[in-house]
N, C-alpha and C. Protein backbone atom coordinates (compact mmCIF):
# COMPACT_ATOMS: atom_id res chain seq x y z
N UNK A 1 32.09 -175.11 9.76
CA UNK A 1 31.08 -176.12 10.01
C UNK A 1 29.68 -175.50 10.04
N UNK A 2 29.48 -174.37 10.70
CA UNK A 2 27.88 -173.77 10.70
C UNK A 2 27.82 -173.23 9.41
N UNK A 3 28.37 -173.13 8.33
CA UNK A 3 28.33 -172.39 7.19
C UNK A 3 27.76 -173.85 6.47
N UNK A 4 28.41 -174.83 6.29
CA UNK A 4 28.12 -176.37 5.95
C UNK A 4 26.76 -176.93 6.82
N UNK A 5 27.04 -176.80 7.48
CA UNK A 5 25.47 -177.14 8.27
C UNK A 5 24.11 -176.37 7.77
N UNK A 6 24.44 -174.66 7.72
CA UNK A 6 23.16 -174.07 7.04
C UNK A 6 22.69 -174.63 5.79
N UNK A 7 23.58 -174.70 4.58
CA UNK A 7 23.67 -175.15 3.42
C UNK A 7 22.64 -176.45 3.20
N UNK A 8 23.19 -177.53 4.27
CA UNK A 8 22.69 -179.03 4.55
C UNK A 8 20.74 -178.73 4.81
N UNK A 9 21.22 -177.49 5.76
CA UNK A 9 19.93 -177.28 6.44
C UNK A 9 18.94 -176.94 4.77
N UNK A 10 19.42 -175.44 4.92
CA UNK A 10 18.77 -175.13 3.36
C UNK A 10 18.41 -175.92 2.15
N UNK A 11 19.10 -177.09 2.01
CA UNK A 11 18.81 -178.06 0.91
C UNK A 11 17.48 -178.52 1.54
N UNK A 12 17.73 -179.50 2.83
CA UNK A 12 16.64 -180.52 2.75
C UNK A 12 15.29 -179.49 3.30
N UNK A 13 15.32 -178.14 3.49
CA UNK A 13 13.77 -177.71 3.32
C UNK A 13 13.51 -177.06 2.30
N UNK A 14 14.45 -176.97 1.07
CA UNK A 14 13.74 -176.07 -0.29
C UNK A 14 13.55 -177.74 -0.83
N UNK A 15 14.31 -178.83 -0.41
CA UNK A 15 13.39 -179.81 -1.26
C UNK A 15 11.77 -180.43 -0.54
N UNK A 16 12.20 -180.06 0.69
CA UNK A 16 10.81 -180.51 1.58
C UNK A 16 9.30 -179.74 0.88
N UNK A 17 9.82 -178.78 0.69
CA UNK A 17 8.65 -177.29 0.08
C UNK A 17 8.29 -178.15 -1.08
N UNK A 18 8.73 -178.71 -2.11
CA UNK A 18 8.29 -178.77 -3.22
C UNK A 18 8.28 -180.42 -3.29
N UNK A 19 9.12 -181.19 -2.45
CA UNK A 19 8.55 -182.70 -2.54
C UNK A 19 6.57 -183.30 -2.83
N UNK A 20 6.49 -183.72 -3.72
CA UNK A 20 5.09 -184.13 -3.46
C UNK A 20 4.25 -183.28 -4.91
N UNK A 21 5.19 -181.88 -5.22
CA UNK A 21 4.55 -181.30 -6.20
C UNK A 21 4.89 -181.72 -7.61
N UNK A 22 3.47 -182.91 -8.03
CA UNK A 22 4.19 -183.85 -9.43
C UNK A 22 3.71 -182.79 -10.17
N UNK A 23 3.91 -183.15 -11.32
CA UNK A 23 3.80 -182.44 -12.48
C UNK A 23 2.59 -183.23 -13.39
N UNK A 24 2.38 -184.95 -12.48
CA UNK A 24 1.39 -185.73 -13.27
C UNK A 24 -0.06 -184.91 -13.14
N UNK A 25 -0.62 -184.81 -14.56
CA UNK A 25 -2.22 -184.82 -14.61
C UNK A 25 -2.30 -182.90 -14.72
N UNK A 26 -0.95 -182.33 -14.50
CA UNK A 26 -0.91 -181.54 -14.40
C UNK A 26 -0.88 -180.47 -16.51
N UNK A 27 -1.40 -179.40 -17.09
CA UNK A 27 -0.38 -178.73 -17.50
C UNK A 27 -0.04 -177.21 -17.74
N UNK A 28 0.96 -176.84 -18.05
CA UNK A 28 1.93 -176.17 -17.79
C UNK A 28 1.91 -174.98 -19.35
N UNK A 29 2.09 -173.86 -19.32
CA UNK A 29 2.07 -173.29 -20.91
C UNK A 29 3.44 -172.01 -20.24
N UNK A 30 3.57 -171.70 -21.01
CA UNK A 30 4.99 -170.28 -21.40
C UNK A 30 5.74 -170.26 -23.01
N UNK A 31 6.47 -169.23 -22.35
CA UNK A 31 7.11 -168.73 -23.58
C UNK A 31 8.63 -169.08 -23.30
N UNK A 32 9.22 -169.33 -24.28
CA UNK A 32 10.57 -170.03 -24.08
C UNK A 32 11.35 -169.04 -24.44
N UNK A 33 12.92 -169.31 -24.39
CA UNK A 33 13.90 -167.91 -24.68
C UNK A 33 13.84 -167.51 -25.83
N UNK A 34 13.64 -168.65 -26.65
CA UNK A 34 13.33 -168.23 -28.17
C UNK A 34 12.08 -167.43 -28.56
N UNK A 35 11.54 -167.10 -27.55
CA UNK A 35 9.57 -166.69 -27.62
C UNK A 35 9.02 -167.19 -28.32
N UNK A 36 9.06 -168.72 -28.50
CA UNK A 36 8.11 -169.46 -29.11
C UNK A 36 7.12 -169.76 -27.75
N UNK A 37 6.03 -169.97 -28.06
CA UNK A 37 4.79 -170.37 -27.02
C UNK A 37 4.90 -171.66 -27.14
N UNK A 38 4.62 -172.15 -25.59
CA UNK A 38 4.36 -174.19 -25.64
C UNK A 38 3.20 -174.30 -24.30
N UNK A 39 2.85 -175.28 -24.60
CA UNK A 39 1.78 -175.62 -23.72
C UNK A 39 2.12 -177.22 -23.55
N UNK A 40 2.07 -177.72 -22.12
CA UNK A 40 2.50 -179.07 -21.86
C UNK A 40 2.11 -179.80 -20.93
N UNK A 41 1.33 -181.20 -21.35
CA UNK A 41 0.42 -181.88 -20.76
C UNK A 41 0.94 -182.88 -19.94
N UNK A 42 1.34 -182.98 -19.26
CA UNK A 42 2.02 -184.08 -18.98
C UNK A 42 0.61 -185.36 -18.30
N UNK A 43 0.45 -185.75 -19.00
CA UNK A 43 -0.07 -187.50 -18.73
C UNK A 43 0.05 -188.43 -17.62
N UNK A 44 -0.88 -188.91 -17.39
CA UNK A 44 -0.53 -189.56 -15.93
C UNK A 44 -0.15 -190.62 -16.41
N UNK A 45 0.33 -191.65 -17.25
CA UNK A 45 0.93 -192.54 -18.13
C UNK A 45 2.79 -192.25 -18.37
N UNK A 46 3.25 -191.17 -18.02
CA UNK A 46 4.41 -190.85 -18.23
C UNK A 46 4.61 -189.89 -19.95
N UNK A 47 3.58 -190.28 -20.30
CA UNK A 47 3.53 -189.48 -21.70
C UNK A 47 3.29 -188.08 -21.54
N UNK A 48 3.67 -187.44 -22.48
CA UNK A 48 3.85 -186.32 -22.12
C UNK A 48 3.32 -185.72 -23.63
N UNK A 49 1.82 -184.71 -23.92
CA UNK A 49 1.15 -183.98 -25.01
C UNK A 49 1.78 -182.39 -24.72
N UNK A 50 2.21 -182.30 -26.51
CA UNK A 50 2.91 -180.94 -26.32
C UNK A 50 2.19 -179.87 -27.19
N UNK A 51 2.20 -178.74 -26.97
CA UNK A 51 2.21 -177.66 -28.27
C UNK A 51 2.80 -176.67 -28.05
N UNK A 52 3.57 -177.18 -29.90
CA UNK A 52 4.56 -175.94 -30.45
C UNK A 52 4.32 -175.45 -31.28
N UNK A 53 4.55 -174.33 -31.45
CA UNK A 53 4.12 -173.51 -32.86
C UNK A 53 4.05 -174.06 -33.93
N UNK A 54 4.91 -175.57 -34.33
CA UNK A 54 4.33 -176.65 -35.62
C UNK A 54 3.49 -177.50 -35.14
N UNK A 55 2.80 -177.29 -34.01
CA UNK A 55 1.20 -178.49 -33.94
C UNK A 55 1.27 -178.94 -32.46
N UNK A 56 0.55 -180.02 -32.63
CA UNK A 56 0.49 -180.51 -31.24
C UNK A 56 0.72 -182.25 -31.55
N UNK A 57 1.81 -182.21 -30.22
CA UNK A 57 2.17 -183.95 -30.56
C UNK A 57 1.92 -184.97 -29.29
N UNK A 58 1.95 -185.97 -29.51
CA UNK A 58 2.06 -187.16 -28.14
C UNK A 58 3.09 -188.02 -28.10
N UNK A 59 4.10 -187.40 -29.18
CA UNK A 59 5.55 -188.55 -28.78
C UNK A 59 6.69 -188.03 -28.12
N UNK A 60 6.04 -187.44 -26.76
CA UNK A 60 7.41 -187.28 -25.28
C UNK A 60 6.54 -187.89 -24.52
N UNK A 61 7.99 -187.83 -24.01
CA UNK A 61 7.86 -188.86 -22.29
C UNK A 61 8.43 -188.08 -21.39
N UNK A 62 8.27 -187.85 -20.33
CA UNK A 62 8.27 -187.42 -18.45
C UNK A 62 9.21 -188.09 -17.78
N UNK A 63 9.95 -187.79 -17.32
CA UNK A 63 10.00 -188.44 -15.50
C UNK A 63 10.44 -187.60 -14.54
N UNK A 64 10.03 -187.65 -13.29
CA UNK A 64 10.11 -186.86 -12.43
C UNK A 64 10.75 -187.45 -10.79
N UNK A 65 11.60 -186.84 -10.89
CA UNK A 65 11.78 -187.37 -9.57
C UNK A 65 12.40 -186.41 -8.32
N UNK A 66 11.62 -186.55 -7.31
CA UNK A 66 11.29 -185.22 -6.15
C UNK A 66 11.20 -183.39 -7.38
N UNK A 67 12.35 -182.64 -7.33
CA UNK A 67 11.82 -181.48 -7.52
C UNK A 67 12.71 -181.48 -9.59
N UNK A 68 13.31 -182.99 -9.49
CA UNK A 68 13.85 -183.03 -10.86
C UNK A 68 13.07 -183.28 -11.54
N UNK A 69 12.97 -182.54 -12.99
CA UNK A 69 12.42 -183.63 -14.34
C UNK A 69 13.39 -183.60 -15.43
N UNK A 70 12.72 -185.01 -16.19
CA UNK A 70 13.60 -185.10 -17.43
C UNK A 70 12.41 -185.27 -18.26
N UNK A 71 12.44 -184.75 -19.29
CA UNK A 71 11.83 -184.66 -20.35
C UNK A 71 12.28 -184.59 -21.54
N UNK A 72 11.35 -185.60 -22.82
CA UNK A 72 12.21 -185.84 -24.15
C UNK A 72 10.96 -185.34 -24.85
N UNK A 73 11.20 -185.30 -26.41
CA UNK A 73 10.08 -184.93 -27.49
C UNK A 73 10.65 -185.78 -28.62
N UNK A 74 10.03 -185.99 -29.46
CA UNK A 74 9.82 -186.53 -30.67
C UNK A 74 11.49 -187.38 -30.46
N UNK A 75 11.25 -188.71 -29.94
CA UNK A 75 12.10 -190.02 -30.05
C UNK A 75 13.76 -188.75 -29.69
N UNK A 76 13.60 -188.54 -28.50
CA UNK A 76 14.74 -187.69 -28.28
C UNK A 76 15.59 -186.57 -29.09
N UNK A 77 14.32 -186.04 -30.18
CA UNK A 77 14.98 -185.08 -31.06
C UNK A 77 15.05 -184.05 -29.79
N UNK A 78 14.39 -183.97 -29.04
CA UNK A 78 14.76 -182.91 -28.10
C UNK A 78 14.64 -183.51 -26.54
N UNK A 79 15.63 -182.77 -25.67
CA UNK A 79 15.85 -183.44 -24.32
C UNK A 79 16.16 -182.01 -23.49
N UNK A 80 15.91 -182.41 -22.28
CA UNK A 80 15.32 -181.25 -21.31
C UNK A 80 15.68 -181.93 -19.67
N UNK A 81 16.28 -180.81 -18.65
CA UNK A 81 15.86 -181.10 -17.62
C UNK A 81 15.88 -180.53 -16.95
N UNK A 82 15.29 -180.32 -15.73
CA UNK A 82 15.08 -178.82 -15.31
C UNK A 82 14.58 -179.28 -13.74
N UNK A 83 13.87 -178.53 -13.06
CA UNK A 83 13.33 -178.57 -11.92
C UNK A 83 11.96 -177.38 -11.78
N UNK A 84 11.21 -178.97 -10.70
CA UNK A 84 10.09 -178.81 -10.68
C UNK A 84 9.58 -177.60 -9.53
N UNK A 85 9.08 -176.64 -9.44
CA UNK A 85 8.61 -175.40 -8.27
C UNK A 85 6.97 -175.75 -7.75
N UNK A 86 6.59 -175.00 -7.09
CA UNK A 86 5.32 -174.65 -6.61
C UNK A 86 4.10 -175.22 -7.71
N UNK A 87 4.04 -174.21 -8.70
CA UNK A 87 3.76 -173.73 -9.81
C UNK A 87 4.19 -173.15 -11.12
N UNK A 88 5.38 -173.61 -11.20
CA UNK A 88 6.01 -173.27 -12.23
C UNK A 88 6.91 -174.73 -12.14
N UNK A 89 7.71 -174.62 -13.73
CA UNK A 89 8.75 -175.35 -14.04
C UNK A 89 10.10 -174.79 -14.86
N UNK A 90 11.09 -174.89 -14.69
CA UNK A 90 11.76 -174.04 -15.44
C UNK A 90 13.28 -175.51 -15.74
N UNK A 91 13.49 -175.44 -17.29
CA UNK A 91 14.09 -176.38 -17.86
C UNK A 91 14.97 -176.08 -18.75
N UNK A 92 16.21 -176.45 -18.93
CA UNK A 92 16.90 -176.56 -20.09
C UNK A 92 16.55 -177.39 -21.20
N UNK A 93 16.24 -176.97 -22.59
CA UNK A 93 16.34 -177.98 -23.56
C UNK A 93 17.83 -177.97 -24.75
N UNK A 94 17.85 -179.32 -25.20
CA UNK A 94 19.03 -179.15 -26.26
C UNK A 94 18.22 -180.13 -27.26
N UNK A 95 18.33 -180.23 -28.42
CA UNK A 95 18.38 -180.89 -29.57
C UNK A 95 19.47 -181.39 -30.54
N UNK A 96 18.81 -182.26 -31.14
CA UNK A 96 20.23 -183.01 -31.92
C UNK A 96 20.90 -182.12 -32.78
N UNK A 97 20.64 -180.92 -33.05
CA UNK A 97 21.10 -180.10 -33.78
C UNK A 97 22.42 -179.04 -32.94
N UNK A 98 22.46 -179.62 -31.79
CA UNK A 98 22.86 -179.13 -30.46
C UNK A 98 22.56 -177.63 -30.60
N UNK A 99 21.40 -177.21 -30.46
CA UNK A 99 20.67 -175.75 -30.27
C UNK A 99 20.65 -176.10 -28.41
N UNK A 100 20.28 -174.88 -28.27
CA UNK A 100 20.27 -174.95 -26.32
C UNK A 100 19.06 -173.89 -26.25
N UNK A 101 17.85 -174.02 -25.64
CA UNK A 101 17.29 -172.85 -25.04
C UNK A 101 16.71 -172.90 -23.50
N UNK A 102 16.27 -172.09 -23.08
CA UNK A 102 15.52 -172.32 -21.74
C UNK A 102 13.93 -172.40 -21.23
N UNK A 103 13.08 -173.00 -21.02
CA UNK A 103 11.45 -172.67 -20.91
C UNK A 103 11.23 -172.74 -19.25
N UNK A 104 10.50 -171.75 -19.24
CA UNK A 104 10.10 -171.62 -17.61
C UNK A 104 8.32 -171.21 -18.53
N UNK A 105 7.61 -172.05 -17.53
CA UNK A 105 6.36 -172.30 -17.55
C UNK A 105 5.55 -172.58 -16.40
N UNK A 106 4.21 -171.88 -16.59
CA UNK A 106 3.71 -172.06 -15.32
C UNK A 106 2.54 -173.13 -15.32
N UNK A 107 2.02 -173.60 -14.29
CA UNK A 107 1.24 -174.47 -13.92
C UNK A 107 -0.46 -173.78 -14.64
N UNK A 108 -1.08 -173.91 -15.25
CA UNK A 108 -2.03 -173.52 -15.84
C UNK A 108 -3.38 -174.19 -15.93
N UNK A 109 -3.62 -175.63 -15.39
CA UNK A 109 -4.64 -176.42 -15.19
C UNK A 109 -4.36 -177.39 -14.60
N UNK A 110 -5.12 -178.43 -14.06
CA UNK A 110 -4.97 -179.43 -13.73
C UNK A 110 -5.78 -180.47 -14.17
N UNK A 111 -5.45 -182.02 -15.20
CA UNK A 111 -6.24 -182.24 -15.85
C UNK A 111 -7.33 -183.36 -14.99
């Protein structure tokens, strides 16, 4: 029971720490496992402005909820979800091609 209780304990203050930290208005740049560079805007609209090494786009969308996000790109050619930190974000993506990589990115402006 005190082993289950710490656990309980430990959840609701690593989500307390980071409740409140949106990702709106915020963005975010790193290097992904693939070491491609991205930079990511997320929009206070739920839209979400990206850049990848082929350009820069405005067709993803966001959502966030407490320390989760989900994130899509180009009409769900790519999907992502990950969790939100301090200052950083760190996410799984997959594509329809079912490729898998990982991006951890840090907080880099606020727009």
């Amino acid at each position: 029971m005190k082993k289950f209780s710490l656990v309980i304990v430990t959840f609701f203050i690593s989500v307390s720490l980071y409740a409140g930290q949106s990702v709106r208005g915020n963005t975010y740049s790193g290097i992904d496992s693939d070491g491609d560079n991205y930079v990511y805007e997320f929009l206070n609209d739920g839209k979400l402005k990206y850049t990848s090494p082929s350009g820069t786009y405005t067709n993803g969308s966001w959502q966030q909820y407490e320390t989760a996000i989900y994130i899509q790109r180009n009409e769900h050619y790519v999907d992502c979800v990950g969790m939100v930190g301090k200052e950083s974000l760190k996410f799984k993506c997959w594509n329809v091609k079912n490729n898998f990589w990982i991006h951890e990115v840090k907080k880099s402006k606020s727009l």
